[in-house]
Structure formats: structure tokens, C-alpha cells
C-alpha atoms as a PDB file:
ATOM      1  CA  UNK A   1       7.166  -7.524  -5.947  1.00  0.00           C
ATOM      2  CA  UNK A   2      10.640  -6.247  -4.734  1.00  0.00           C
ATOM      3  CA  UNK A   3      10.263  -3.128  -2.316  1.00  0.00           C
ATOM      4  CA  UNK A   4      13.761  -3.196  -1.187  1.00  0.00           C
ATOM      5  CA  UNK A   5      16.053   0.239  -0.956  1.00  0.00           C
ATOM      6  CA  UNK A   6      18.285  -0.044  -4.085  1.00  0.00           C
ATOM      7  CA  UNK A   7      15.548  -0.741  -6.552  1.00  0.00           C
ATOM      8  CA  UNK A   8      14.159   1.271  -9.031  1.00  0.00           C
ATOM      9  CA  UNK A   9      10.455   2.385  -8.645  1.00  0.00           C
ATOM     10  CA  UNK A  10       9.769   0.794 -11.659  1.00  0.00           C
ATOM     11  CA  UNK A  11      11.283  -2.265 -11.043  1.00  0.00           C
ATOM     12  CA  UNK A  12       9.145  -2.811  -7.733  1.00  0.00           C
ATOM     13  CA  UNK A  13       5.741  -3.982  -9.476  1.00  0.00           C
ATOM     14  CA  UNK A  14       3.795  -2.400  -6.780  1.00  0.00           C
ATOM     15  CA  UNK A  15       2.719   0.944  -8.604  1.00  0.00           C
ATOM     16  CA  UNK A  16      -0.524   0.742 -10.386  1.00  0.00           C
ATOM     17  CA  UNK A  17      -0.163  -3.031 -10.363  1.00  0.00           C
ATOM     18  CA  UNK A  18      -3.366  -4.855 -10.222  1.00  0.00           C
ATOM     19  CA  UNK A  19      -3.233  -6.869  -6.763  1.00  0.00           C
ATOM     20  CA  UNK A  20      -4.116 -10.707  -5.841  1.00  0.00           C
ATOM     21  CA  UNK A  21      -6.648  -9.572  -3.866  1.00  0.00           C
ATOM     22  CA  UNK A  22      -8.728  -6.401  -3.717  1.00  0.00           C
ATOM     23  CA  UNK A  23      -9.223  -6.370  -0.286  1.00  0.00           C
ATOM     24  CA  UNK A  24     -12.924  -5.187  -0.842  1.00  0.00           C
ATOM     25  CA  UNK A  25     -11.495  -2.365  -2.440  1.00  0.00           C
ATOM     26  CA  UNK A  26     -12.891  -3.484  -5.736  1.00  0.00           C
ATOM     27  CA  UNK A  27     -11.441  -3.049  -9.490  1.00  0.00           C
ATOM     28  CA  UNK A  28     -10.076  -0.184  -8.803  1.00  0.00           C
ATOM     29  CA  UNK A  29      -7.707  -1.618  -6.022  1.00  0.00           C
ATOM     30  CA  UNK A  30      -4.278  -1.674  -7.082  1.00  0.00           C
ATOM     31  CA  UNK A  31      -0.895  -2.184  -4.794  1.00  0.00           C
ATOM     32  CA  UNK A  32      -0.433   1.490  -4.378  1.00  0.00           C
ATOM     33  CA  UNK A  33      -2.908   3.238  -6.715  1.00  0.00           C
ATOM     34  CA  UNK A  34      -0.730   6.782  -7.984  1.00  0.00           C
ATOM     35  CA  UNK A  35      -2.870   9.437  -6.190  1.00  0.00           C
ATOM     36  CA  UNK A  36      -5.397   7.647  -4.751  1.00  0.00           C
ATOM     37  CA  UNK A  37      -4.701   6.109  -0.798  1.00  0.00           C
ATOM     38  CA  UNK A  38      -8.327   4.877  -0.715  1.00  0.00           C
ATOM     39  CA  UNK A  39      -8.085   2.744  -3.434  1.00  0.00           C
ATOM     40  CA  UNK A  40      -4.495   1.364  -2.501  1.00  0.00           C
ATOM     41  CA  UNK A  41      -4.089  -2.316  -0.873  1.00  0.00           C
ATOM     42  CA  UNK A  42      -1.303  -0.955   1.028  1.00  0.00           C
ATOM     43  CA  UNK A  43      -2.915   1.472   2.799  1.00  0.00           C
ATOM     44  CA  UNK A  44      -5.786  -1.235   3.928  1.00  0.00           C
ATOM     45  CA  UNK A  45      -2.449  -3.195   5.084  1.00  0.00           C
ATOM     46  CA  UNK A  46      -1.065  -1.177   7.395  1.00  0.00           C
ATOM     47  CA  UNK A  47      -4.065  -0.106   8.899  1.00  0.00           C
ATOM     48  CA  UNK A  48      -5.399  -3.653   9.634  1.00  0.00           C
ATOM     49  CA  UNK A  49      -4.600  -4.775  13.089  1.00  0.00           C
ATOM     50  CA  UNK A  50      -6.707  -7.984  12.722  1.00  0.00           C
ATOM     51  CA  UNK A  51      -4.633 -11.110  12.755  1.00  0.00           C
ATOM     52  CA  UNK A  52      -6.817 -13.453  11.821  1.00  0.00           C
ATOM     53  CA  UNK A  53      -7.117 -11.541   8.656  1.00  0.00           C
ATOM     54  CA  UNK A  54      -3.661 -12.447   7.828  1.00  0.00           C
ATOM     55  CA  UNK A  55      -3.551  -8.834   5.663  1.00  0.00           C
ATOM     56  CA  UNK A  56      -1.903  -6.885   8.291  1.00  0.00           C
ATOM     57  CA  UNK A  57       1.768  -5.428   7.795  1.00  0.00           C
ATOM     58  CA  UNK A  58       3.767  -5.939   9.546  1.00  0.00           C
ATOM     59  CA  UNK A  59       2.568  -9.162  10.080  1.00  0.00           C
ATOM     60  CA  UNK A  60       3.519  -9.098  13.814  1.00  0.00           C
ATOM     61  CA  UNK A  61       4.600  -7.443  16.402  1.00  0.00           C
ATOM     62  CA  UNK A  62       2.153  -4.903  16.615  1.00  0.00           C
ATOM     63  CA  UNK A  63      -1.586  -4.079  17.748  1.00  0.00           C
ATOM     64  CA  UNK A  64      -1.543  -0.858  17.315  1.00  0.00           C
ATOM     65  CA  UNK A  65      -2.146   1.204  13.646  1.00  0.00           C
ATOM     66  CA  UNK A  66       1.477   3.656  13.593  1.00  0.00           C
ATOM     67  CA  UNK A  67      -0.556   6.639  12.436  1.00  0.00           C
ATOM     68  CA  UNK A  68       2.172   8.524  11.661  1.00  0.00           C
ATOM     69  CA  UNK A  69       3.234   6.196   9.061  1.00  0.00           C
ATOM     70  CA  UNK A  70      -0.405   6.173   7.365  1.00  0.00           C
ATOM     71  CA  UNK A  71      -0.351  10.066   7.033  1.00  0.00           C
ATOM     72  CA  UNK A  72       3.447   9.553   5.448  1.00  0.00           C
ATOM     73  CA  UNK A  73       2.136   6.894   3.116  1.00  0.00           C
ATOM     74  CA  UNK A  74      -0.845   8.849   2.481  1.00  0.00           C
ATOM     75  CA  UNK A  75       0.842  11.960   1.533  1.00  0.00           C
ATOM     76  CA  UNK A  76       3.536  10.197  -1.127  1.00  0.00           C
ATOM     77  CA  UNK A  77       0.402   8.008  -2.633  1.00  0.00           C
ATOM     78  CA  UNK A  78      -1.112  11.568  -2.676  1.00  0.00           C
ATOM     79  CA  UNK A  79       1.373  13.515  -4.102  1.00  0.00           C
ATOM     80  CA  UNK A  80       2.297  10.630  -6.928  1.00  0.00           C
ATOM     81  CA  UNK A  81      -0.375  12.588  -8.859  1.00  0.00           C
ATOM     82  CA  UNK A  82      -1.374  10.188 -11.728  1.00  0.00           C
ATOM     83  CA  UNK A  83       1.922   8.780 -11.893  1.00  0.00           C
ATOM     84  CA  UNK A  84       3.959   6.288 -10.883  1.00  0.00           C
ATOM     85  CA  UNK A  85       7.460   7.247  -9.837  1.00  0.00           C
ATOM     86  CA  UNK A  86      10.589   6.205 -11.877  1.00  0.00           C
END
């Protein structure tokens, strides 16, 4: 996985990439699931605030969920449609 700036979407391995854990998501879980938030491992990420859970991104620094950031996230996972960007 390589989410920096300068790489390509499909270079990242994040989109519609089956993930090391499901996160109770089940088999549908995927890193960022094109189009579908609820079934994307990033989304349960950001929104965990539990550290002993050791799932939570950023990993520190933070107790509180940035909401506006979710609703961003939510929106582009949204508006991927059934595809994965280039």
C-alpha cells in the first residue's frame, strides 16, 4: 500500500483491494470499497477512537472522530461509483 501524493490511483493497492483484516465488516470489506463507505476498512479507521484497538488512524494524537473528514471521505468513496479511480 503506497497512499502518498505523487502516485497513481492505481498504483496505491488500496481500491477494491481485499484487506488483512475485515474489521467485522465481512467479505465484502475491502480497503476503500468504490461506492460503498460502509463496506470500506478505511472508513471504520478513521472513525475508531479506541486505542487499544490499535485500528485507529491516525494512530495518535487524537480522541476525537474529525467529522468533517468522514463526510469528505464518504463523499469521494461515494462518488467512485463502481470504479476505482486511475
Amino acid at each position: 500500500m503506497d497512499m502518498r501524493y505523487a502516485t497513481a490511483g492505481a498504483d496505491m493497492n488500496v481500491c477494491d483491494v481485499i484487506p488483512i483484516e475485515d474489521l467485522g465488516l465481512g467479505s465484502a470489506a475491502r480497503r476503500i470499497a468504490p461506492g460503498n463507505p460502509a463496506n470500506s476498512v478505511l472508513m471504520v479507521r478513521i472513525q475508531d477512537r479506541d486505542p487499544l484497538a490499535h485500528i485507529m488512524m491516525p494512530p495518535l494524537g487524537s480522541t476525537l472522530v474529525d467529522t468533517a473528514a468522514v463526510n469528505l471521505l464518504d463523499a469521494w468513496i461515494t462518488g467512485m461509483g463502481n470504479t476505482c479511480p486511475p
